[in-house]
C-alpha atoms as a PDB file:
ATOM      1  CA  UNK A   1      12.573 130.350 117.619  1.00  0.00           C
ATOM      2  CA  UNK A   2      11.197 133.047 119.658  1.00  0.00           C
ATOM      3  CA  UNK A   3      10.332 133.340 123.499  1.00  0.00           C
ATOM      4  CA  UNK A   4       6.636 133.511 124.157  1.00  0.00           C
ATOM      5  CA  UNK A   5       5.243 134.441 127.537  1.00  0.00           C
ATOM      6  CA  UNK A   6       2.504 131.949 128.424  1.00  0.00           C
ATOM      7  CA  UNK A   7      -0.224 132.147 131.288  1.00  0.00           C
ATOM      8  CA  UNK A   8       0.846 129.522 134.463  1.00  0.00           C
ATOM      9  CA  UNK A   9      -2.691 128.470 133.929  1.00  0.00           C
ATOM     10  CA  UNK A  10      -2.632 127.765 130.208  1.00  0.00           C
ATOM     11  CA  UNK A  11       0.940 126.256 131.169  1.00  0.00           C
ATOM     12  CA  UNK A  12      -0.631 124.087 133.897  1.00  0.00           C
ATOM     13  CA  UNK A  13      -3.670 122.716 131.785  1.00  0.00           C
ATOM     14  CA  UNK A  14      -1.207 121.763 128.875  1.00  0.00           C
ATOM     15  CA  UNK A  15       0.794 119.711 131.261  1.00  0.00           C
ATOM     16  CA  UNK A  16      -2.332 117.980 132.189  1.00  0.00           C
ATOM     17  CA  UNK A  17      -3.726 116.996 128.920  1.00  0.00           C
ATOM     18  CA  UNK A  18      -0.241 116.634 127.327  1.00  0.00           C
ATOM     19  CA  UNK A  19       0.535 113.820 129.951  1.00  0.00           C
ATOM     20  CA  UNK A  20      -2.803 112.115 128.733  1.00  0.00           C
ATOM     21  CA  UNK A  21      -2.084 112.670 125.522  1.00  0.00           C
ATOM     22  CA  UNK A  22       1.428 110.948 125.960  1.00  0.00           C
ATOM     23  CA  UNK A  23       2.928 114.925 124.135  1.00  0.00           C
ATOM     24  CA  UNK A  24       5.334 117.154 125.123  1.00  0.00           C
ATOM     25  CA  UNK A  25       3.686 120.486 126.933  1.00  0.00           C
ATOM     26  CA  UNK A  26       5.527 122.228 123.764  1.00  0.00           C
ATOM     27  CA  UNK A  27       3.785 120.138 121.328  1.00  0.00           C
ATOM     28  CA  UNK A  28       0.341 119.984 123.480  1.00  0.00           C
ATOM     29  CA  UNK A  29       0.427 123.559 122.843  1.00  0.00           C
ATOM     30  CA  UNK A  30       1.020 123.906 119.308  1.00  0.00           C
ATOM     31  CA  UNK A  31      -1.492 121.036 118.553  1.00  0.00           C
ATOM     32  CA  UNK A  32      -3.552 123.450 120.445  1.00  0.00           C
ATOM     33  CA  UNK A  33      -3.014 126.803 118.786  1.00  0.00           C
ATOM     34  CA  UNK A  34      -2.621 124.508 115.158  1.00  0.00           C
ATOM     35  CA  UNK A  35      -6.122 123.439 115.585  1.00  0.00           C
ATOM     36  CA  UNK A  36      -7.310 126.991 117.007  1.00  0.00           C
ATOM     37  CA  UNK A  37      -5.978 128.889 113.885  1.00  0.00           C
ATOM     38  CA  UNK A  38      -7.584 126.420 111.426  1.00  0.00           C
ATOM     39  CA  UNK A  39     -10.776 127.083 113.541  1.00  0.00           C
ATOM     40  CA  UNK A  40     -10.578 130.432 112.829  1.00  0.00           C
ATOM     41  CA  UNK A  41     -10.081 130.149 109.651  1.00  0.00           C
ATOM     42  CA  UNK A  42     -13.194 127.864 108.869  1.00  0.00           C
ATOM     43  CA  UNK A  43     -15.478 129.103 111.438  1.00  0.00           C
ATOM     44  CA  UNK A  44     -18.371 126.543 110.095  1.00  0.00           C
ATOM     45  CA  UNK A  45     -16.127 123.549 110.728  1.00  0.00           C
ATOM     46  CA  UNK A  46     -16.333 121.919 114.241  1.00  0.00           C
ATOM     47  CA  UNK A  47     -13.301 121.468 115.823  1.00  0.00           C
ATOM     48  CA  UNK A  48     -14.002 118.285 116.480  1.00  0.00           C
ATOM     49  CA  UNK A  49     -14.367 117.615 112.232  1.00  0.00           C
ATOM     50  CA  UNK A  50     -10.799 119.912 112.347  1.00  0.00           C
ATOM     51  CA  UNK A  51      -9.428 117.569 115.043  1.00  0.00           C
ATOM     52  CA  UNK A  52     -10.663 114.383 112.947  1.00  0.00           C
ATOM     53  CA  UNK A  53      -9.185 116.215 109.654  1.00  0.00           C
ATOM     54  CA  UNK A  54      -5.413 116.652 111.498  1.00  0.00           C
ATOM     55  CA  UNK A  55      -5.637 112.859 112.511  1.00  0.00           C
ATOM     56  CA  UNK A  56      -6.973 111.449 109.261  1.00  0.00           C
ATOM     57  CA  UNK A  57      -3.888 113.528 107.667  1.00  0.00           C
ATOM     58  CA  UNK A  58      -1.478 111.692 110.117  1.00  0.00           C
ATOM     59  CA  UNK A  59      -2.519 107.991 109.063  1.00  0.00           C
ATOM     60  CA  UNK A  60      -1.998 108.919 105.274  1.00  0.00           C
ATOM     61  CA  UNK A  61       1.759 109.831 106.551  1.00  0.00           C
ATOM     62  CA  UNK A  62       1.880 106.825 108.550  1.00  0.00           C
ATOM     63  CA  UNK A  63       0.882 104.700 105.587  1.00  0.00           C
ATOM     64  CA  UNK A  64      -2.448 103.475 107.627  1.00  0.00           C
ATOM     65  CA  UNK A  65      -4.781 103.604 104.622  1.00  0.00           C
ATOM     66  CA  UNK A  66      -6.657 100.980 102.650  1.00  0.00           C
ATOM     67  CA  UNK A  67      -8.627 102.183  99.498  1.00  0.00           C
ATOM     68  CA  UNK A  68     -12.413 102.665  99.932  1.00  0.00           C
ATOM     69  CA  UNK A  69     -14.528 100.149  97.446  1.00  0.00           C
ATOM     70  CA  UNK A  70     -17.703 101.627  96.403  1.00  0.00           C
ATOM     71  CA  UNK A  71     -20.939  98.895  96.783  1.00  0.00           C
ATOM     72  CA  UNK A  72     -19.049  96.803  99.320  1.00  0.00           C
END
């Protein structure tokens, strides 16, 4: 693990939404720079689709999936 020098505001606004989010301020910011990199790596996906992507991929770990049925 390396030592990263962070901003006191960037460190401040992850303690705000991390506490929200019910996340560490270490995990608040990966989730952060997670979704940023895949951002920048599909620049025509919004982050909000990126954001629904990472949480979609969470519930198939979790096991919180039921099988779509065409014509329903």
């Amino acid at each position: 693990m390396a030592n990263v020098k962070l901003s006191d505001k960037l460190i401040a606004d992850a303690k705000i939404t991390a506490k929200a989010l019910h996340r560490s301020v270490p995990m608040q910011i990966e989730h952060w720079a997670k979704i940023g990199k895949i951002c920048e790596e599909n620049p025509d996906l919004p982050a909000a689709f990126v954001n629904g992507i990472l949480i979609s991929m969470a519930e198939i770990e979790a096991g919180e999936v039921t099988e779509y049925v065409f014509g329903s």
